[in-house]
Protein backbone atom coordinates (compact mmCIF):
# COMPACT_ATOMS: atom_id res chain seq x y z
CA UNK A 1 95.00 96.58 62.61
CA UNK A 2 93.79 94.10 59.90
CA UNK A 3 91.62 95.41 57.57
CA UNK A 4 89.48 92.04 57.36
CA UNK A 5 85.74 92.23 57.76
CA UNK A 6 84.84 89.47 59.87
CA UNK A 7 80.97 89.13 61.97
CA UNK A 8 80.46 91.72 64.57
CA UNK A 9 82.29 90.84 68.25
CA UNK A 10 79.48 89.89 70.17
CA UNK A 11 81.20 91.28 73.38
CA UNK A 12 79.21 92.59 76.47
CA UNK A 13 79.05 96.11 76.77
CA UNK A 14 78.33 98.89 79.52
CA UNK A 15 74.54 99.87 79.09
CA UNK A 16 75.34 103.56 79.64
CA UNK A 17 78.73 105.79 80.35
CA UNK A 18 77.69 105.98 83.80
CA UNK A 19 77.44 102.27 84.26
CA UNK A 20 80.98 102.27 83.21
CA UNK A 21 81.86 105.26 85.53
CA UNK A 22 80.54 103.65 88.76
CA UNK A 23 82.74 100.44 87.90
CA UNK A 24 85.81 102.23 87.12
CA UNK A 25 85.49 104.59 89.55
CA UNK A 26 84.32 101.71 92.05
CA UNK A 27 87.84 100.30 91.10
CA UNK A 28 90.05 102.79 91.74
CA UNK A 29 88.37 104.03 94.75
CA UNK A 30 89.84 101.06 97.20
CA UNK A 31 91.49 100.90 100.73
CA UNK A 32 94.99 102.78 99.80
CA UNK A 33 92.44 105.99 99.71
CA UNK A 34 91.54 105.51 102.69
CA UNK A 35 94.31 104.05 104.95
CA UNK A 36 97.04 105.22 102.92
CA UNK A 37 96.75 108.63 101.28
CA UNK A 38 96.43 110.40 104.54
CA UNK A 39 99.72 108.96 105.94
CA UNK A 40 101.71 109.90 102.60
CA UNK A 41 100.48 113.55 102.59
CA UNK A 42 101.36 113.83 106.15
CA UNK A 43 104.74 112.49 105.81
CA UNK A 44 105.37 113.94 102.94
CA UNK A 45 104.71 117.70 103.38
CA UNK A 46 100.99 118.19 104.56
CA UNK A 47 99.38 120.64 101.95
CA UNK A 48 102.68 121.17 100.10
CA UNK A 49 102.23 117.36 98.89
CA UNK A 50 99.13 118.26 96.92
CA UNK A 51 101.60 120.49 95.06
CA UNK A 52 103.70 117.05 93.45
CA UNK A 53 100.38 115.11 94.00
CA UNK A 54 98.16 117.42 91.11
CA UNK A 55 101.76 117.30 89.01
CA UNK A 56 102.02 113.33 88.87
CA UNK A 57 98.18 113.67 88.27
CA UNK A 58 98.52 115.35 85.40
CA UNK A 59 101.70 114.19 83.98
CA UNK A 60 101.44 110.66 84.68
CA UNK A 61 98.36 109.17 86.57
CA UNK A 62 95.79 110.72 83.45
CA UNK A 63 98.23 109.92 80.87
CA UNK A 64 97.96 106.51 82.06
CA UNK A 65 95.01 106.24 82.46
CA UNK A 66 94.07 107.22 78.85
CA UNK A 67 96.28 104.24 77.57
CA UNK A 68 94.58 101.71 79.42
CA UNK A 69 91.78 103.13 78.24
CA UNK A 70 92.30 103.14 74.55
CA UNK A 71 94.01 99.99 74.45
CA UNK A 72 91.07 98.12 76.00
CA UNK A 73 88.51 100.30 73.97
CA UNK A 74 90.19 99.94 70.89
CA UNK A 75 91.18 96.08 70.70
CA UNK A 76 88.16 94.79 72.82
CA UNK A 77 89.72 92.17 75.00
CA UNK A 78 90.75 91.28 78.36
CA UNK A 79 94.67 92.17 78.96
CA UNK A 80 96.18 88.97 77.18
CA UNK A 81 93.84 88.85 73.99
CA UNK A 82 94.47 92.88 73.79
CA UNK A 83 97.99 92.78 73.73
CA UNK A 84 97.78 89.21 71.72
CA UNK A 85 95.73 91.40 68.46
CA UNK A 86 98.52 93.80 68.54
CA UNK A 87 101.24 91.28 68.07
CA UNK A 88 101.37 87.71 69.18
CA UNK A 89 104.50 88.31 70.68
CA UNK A 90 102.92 90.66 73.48
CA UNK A 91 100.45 88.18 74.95
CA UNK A 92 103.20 87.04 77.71
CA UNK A 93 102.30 91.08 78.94
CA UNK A 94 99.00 90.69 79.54
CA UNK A 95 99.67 87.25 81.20
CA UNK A 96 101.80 89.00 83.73
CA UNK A 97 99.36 91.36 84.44
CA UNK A 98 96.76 88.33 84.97
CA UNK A 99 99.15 86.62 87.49
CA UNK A 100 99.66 90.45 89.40
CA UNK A 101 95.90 90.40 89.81
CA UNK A 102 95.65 86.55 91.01
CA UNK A 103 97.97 87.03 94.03
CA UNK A 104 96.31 90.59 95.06
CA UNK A 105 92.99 89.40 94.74
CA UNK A 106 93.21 86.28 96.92
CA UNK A 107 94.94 88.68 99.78
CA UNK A 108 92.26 91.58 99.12
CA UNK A 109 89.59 89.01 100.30
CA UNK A 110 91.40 88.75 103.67
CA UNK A 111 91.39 92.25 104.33
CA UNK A 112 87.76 93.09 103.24
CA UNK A 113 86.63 89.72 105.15
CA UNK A 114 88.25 91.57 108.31
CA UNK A 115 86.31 94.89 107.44
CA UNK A 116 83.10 92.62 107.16
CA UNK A 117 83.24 91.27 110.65
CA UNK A 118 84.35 94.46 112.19
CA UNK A 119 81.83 96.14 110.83
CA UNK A 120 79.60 94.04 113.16
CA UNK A 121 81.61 93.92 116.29
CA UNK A 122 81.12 98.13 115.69
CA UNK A 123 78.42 98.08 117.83
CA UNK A 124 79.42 96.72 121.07
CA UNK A 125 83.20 97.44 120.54
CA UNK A 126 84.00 93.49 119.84
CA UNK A 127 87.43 94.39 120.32
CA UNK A 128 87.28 95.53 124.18
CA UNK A 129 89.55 98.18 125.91
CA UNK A 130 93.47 97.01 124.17
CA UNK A 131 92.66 96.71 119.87
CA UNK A 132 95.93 96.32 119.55
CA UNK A 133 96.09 92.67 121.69
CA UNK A 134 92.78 91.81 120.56
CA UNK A 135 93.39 92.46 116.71
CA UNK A 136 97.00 90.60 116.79
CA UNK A 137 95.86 87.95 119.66
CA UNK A 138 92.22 87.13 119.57
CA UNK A 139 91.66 88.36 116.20
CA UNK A 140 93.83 86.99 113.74
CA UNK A 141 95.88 84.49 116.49
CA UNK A 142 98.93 86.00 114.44
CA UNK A 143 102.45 83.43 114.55
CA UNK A 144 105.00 85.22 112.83
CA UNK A 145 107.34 82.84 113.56
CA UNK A 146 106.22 80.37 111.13
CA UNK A 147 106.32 80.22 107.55
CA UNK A 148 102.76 78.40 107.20
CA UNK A 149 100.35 77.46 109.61
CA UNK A 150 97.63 74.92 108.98
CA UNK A 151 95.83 76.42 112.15
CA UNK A 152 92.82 78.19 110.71
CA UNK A 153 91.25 81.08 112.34
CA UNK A 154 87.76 79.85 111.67
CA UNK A 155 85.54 83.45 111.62
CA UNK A 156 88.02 84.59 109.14
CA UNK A 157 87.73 81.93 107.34
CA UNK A 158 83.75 81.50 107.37
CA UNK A 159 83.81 84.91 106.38
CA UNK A 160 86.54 84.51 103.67
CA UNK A 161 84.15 81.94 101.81
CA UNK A 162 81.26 84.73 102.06
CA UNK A 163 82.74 86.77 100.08
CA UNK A 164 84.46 85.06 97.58
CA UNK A 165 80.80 83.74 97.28
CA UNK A 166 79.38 87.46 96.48
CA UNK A 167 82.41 88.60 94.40
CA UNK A 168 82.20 85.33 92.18
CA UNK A 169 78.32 85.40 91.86
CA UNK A 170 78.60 88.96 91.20
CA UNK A 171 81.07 88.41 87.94
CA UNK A 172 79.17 85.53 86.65
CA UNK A 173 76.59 87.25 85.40
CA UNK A 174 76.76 89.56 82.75
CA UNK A 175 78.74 92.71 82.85
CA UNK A 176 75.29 94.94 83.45
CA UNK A 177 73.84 92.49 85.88
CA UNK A 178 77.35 91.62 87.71
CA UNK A 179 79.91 94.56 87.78
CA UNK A 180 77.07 97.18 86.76
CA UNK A 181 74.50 96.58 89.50
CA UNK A 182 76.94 96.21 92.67
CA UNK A 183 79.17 99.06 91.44
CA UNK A 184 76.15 100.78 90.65
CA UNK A 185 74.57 100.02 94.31
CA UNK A 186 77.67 99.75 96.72
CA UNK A 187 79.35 102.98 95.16
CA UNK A 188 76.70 105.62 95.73
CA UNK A 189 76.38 103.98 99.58
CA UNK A 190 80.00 103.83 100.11
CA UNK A 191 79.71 107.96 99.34
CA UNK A 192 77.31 108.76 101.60
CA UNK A 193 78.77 106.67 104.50
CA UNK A 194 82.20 108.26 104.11
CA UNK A 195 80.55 111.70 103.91
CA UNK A 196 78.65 111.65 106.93
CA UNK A 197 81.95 109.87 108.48
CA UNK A 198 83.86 112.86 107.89
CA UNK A 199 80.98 115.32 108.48
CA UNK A 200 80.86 113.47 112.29
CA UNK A 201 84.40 113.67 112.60
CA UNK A 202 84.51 117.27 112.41
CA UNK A 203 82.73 117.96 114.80
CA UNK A 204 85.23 116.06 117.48
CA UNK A 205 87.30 117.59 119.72
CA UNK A 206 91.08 118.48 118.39
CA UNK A 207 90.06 117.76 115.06
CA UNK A 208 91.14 121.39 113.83
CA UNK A 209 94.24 120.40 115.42
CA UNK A 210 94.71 116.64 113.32
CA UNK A 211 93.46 118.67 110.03
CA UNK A 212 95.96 121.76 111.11
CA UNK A 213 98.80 118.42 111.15
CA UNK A 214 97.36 117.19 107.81
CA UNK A 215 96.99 120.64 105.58
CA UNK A 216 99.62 123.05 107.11
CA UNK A 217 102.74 122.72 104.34
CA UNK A 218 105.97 122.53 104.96
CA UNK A 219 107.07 123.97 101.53
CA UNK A 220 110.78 123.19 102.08
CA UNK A 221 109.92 119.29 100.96
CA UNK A 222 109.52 120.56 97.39
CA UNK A 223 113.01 120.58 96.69
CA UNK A 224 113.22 116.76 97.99
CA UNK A 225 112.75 114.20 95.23
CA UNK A 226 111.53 111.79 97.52
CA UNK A 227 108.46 113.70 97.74
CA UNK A 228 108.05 113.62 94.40
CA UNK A 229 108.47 110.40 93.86
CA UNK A 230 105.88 109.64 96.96
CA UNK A 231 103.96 111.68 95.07
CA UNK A 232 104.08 109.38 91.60
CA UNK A 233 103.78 106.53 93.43
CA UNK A 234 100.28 107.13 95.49
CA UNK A 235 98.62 108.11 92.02
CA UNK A 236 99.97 105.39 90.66
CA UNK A 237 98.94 103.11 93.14
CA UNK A 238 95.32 104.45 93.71
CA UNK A 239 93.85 105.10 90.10
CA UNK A 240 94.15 101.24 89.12
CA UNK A 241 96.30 102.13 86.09
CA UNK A 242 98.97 99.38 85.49
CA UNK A 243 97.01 96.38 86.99
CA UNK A 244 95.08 96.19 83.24
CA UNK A 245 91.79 96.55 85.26
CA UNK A 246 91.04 99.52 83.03
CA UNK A 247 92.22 97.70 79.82
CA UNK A 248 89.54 95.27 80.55
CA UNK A 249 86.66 97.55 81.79
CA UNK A 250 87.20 99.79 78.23
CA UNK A 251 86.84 96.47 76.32
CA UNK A 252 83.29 96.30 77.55
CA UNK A 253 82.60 100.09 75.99
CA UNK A 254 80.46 100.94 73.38
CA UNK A 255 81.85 101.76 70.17
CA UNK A 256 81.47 105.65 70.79
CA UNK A 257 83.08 106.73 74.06
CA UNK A 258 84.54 109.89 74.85
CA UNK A 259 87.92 107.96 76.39
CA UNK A 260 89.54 111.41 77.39
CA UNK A 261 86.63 112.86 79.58
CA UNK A 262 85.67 109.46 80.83
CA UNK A 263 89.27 109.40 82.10
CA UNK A 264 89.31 112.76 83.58
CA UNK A 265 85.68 112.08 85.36
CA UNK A 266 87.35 108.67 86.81
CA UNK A 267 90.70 110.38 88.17
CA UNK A 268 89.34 113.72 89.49
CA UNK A 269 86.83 111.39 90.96
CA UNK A 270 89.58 109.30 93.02
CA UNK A 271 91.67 112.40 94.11
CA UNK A 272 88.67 113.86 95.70
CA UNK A 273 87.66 110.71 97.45
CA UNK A 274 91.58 110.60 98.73
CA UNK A 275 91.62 114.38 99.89
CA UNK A 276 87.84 113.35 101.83
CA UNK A 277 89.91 110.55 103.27
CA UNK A 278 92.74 112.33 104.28
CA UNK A 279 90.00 115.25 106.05
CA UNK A 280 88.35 111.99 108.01
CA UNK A 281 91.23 110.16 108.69
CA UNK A 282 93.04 113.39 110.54
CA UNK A 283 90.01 115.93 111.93
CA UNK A 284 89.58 111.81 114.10
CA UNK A 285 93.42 111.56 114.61
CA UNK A 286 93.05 114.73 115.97
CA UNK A 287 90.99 113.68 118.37
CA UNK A 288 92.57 110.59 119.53
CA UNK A 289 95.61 112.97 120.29
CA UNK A 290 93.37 115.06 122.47
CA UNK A 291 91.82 112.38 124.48
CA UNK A 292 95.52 111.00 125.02
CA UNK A 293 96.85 114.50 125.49
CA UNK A 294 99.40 114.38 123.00
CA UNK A 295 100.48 116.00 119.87
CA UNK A 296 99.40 114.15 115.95
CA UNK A 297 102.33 113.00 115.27
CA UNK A 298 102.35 110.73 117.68
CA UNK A 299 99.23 109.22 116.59
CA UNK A 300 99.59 108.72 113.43
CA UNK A 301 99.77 105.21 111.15
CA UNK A 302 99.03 103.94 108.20
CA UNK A 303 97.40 100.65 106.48
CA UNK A 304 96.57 98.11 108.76
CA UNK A 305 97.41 99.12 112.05
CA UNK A 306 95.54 102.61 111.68
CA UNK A 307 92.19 100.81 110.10
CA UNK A 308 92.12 97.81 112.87
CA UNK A 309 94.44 99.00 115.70
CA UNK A 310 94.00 103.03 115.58
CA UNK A 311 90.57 103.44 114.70
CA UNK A 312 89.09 100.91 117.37
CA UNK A 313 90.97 102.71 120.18
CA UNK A 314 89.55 106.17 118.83
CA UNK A 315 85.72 104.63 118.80
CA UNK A 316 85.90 103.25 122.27
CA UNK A 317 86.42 106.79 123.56
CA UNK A 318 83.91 109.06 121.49
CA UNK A 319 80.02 109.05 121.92
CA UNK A 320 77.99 106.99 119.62
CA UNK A 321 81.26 105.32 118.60
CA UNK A 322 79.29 102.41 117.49
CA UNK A 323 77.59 104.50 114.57
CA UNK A 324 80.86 105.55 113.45
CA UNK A 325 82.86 102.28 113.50
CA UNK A 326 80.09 101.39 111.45
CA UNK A 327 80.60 103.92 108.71
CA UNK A 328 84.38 103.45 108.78
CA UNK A 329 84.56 99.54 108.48
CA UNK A 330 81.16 99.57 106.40
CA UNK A 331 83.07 102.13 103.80
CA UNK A 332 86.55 99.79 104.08
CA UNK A 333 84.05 97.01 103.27
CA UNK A 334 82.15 98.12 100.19
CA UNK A 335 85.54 100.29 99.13
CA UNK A 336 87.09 96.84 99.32
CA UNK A 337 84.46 94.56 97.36
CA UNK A 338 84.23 97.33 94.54
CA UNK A 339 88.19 97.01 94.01
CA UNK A 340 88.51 93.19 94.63
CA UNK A 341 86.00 92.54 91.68
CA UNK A 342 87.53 94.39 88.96
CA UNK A 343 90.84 92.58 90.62
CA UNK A 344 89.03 89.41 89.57
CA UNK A 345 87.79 90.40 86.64
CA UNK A 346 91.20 90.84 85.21
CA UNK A 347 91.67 86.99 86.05
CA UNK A 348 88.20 85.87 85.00
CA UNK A 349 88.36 88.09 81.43
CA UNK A 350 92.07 86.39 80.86
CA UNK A 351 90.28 82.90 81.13
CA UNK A 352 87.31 83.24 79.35
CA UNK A 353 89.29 84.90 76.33
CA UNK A 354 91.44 82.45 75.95
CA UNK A 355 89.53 79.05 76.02
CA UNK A 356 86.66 80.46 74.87
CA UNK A 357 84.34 79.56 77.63
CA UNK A 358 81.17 81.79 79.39
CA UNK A 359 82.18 84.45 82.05
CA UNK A 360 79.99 82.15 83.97
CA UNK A 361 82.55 78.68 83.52
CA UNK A 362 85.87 81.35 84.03
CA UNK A 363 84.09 82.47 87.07
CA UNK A 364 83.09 79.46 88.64
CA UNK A 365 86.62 77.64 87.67
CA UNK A 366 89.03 80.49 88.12
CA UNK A 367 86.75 81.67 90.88
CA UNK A 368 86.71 78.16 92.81
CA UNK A 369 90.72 78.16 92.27
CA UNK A 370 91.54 81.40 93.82
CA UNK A 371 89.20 80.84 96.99
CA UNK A 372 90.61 77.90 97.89
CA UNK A 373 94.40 79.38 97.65
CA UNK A 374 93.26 82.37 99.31
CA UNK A 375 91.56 80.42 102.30
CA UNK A 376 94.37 78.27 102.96
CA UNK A 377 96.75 81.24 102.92
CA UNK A 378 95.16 84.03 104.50
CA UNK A 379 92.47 82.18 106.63
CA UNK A 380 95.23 80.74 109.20
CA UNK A 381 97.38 82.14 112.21
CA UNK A 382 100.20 82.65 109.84
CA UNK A 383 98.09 84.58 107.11
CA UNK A 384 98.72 88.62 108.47
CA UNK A 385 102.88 87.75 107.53
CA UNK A 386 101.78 85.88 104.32
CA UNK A 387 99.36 89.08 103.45
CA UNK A 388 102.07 92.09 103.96
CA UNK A 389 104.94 89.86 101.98
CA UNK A 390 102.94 89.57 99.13
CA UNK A 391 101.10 92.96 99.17
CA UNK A 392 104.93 94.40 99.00
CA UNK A 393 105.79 92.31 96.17
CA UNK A 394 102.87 92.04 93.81
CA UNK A 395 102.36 95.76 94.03
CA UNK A 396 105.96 97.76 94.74
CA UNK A 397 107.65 95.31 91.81
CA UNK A 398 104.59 93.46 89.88
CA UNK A 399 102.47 96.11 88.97
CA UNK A 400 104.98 98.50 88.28
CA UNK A 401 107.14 96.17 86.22
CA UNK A 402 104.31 95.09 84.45
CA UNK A 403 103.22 98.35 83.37
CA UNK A 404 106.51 99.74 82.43
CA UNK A 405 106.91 96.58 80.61
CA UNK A 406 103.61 97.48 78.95
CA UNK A 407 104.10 100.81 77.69
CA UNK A 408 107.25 99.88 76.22
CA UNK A 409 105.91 96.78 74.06
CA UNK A 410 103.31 99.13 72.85
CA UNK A 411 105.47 102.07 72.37
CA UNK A 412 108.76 101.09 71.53
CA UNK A 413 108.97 97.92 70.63
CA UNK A 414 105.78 97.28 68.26
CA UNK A 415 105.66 101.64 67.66
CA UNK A 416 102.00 101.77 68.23
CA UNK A 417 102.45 105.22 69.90
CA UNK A 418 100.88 107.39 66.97
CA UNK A 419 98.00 104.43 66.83
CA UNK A 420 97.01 104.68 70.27
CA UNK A 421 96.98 108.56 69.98
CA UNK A 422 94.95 108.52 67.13
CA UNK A 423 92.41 105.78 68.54
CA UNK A 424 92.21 108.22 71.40
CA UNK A 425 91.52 111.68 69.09
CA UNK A 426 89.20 109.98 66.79
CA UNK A 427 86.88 109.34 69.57
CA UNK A 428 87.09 111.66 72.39
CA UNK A 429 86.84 115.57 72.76
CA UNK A 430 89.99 116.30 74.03
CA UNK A 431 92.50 115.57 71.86
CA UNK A 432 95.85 114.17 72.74
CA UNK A 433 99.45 114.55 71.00
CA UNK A 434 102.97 114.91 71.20
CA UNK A 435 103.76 115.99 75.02
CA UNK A 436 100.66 112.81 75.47
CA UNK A 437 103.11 110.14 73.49
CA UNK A 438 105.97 111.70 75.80
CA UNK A 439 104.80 111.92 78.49
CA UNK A 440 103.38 107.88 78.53
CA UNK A 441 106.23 106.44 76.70
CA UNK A 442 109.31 108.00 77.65
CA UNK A 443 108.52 110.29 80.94
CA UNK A 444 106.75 107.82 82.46
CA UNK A 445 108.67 104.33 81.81
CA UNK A 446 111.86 106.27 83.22
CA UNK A 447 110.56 107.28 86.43
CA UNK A 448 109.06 104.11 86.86
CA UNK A 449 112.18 101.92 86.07
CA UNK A 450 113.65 104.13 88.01
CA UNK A 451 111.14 103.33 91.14
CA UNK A 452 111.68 99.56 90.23
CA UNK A 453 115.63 99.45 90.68
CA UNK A 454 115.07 101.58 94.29
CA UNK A 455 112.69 99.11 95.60
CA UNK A 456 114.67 96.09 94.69
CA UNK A 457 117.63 97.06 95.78
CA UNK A 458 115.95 98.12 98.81
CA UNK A 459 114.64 94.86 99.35
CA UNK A 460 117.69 93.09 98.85
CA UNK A 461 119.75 94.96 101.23
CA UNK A 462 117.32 94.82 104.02
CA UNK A 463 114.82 92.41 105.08
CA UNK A 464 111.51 93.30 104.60
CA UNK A 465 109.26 94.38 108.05
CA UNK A 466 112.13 92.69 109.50
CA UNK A 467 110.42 88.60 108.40
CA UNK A 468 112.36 85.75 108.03
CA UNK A 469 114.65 85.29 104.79
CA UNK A 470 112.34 82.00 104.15
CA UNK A 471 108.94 83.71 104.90
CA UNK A 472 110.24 86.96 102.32
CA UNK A 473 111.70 84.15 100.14
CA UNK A 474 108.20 82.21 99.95
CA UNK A 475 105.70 85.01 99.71
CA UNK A 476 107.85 87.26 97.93
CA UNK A 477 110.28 86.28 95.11
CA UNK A 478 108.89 82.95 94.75
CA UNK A 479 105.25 84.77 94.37
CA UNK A 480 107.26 87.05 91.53
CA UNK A 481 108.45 84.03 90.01
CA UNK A 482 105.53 82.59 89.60
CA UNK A 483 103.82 85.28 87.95
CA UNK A 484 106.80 85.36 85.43
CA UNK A 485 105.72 81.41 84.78
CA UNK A 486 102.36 82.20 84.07
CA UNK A 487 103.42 85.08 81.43
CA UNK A 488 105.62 82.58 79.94
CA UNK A 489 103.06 79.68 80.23
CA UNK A 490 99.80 81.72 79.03
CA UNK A 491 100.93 82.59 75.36
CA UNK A 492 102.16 78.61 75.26
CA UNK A 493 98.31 77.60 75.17
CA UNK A 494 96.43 76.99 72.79
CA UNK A 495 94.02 79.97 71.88
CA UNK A 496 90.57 78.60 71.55
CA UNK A 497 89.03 82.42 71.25
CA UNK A 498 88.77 84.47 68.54
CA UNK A 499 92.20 86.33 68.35
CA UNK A 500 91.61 88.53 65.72
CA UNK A 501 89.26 92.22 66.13
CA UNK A 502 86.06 91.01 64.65
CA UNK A 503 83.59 94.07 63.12
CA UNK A 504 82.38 96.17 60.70
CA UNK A 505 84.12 97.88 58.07
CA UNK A 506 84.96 101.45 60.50
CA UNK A 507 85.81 99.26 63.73
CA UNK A 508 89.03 100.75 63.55
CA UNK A 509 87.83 103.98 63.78
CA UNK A 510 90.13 105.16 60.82
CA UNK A 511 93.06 104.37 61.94
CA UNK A 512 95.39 101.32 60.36
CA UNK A 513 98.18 99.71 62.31
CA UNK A 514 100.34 101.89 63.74
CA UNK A 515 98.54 105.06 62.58
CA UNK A 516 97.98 107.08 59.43
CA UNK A 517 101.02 108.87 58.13
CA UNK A 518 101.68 112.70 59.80
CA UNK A 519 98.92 114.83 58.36
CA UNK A 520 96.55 112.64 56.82
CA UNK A 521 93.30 113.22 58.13
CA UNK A 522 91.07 110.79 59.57
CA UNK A 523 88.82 109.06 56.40
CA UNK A 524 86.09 108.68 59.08
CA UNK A 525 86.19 111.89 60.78
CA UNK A 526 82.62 112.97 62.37
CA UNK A 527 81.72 109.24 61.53
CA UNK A 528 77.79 107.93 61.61
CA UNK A 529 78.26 104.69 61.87
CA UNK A 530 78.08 104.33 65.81
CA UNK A 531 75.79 106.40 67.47
């Protein structure tokens, strides 16, 4: 880091650690926990998953996590201005990452639009006696034999514009005011309605028998590396590490922040939220079976079809199903809002950093930009095909590829390893070291390139869900492509904002570029400075 003295960065900040908490936690706590956790552990083992689940935890989801961290913490700035103050040369990285976020955020208002209004039809059971026909027919009037329809589905789309309205109101204001407040409010809520969700379901009949199908392990899986792989992916997927939402939550920390224990509060957080899922989700599988008379596994689904499809069929059948589609969709709802903002904010942060304009301006422009895409995509008959094409691609290869891509420009190819370490012990409790740096920058990268080549090659020999070549070919590579334009493309402009780490004379925390030399101690060790 340069060891100029410029004015203090004049960045917003978290008012308190737990301000911060609710957001990241808010983040990271998002529909996969609930709709697709449950499904992995089941296929995957039961309780034996937890096993390789708690591993990739540990070895690669925290890890993680505490890089995104320290990166945002220590060079204050959304994804491309962080990686632009370590080298110039790694802006096109956080670009990527800005493009990832662009394309899930415009689908993610789909899905929590579609949680909105079935949260209302909860009450009379909207959907009548056949969810499946009403969700794919009435619903959505799904043609998945088009590549793009210009027939909108006008409820969606009313609904669509609501929300972008709330998420982009919410993330014009300042970080407190915006993110702070609706993290703050929606996360606490979200808890209780999940918790008295699953305390309901418990009570149903057969739901020993769906928690009995989700908790009894099947120990031989342990020797299958698919499993453990499953197992890598889900925390990957769930804890927001990869998309640089964290990078740009920890630029808006105070000086002083205990990154390790924040970290640890955020994942531990997730998993439980997953595991409360996974109780809910089965102990009311279990009684779907019962009413139908047949065994779990032939009731269980995953994503979509068991949050709109599955779920309605079990509330038409159990007493005061009303009350409990409302918790479910109400919890998909605010789960989804909390997850789509810091999706945005990723976009919104990239903006503003770069040409130097008020979150309110990158808001309102970038804002404006993606609701309009996203309604004319997602809003129309054709949008449920659109939705799962992309939400295979931006997430199985653009997140992934992004991040490995990530942890090797830091690592590897600008040898910030020992810098990023030492960032980390020079502020936090727990300190970090060698198996840390291994495990992030060599254990890590591998298993992930490793998920990479599977999926493509996956995708390439088969068809995905069995679309057409042109729909794959339109919502898939050509989304990938261009999200590689706008990494190319974003370094390209001009850089109207301040690209250098503006503060006082210990803003690097004591440690220069790429780190202090093995066994020099830290010149700033138990510092004063920042309270």
């Amino acid at each position: 880091m340069s060891n100029e003295v410029r004015t203090r960065s004049e960045r917003d900040t978290f008012n308190t650690r737990l301000v911060f908490l609710m957001a990241a936690i808010g983040s990271a706590v998002g529909l996969g926990n609930i709709w697709r956790f449950p499904y992995v552990a089941y296929e995957n083992g039961g309780g034996a998953f937890l096993v390789p689940y708690i591993v990739a935890l540990l070895t690669a989801g925290i890890p993680i996590l505490w890089f995104d961290l320290a990166l945002g913490h220590r060079f204050r700035g959304s994804t491309p201005l962080a990686f632009r103050r370590m080298s110039p040369k790694a802006e096109w990285t956080g670009w990527f990452k800005v493009g990832v976020n662009f394309f899930i955020a415009i689908y993610y208002a789909a899905i929590v639009a579609w949680a909105a209004i079935y949260t209302v039809k909860s009450f009379n059971q909207g959907w009548g006696d056949k969810p499946d026909e009403y969700f794919m027919g009435d619903f959505l009037q799904a043609d998945t034999s088009v590549n793009y329809s210009a027939q909108f589905v006008w409820p969606i789309l009313l609904v669509m514009v609501l929300v972008w309205i709330i998420c982009i109101v919410a993330l014009a204001t300042d970080i407190n005011n915006g993110i702070g407040k609706l993290t703050s409010i929606f996360l606490p809520v979200l808890a209780v309605m999940f918790i008295v969700l699953v305390v309901r379901a418990l009570f149903l009949d057969g739901a020993v028998d769906g928690l009995n199908a989700f908790f009894t392990p099947n120990w031989s899986v342990l020797t299958d590396p698919s499993v453990w792989i499953a197992a890598y992916g889900q925390i990957f997927f769930s804890l927001s590490i990869g998309f640089g939402i964290m990078i740009t939550y920890a630029s808006y920390l105070k000086p002083r922040t205990n990154i390790t224990n924040t970290g640890l509060v955020t994942a531990f957080a997730n998993s439980s939220f997953e595991v409360l899922a996974g109780i809910g989700v089965f102990a009311t599988l279990g009684y779907m079976a019962a009413q139908q008379g047949v065994g779990v596994d032939e009731v269980v689904s995953s994503g979509i079809g068991l949050a709109f499809i599955a779920f309605p069929t079990i509330i038409n059948s159990m007493p005061l199903g009303g009350l409990f589609g409302f918790l479910f969709f109400g919890s998909l709802f605010l789960a989804g809002v909390t997850s789509m903002i810091s999706i945005m904010e990723v976009v919104f942060a990239g903006v503003a950093d770069k040409f130097s304009i008020p979150r309110k301006k990158a808001a309102l422009y970038a804002g404006t930009v993606m609701a309009i895409v996203s309604c004319l995509l997602f809003s129309t008959q054709s949008g449920l095909v659109t939705l799962d094409v992309m939400d295979k691609f931006t997430n199985n290869l653009g997140i992934v590829f992004g991040c490995v891509c990530a942890l090797i420009m830091v690592g590897w190819v600008l040898g910030r390893r020992t810098e990023i370490a030492q960032h980390i012990n020079a502020v936090s409790a727990l300190r970090v070291g060698l198996v840390w740096e291994f495990l992030t920058f060599v254990a890590t990268p591998l298993l992930l390139v490793y998920f990479l080549v599977t999926e493509i090659m996956s995708l390439i020999k088969e068809p995905y869900g069995d679309y057409m070549q042109s729909q794959i070919g339109l919502y898939g590579w050509a989304v990938m492509a261009i999200i590689f334009a706008i990494a190319i493309v974003g370094p390209l402009l001009t850089f109207r904002g301040s690209q250098h780490l503006d503060g006082l004379e210990t803003s690097d925390y004591g440690v220069p570029a790429k780190g202090r030399p093995k066994g020099t101690p830290n010149p700033l060790a138990n510092p004063t400075a920042h309270n």
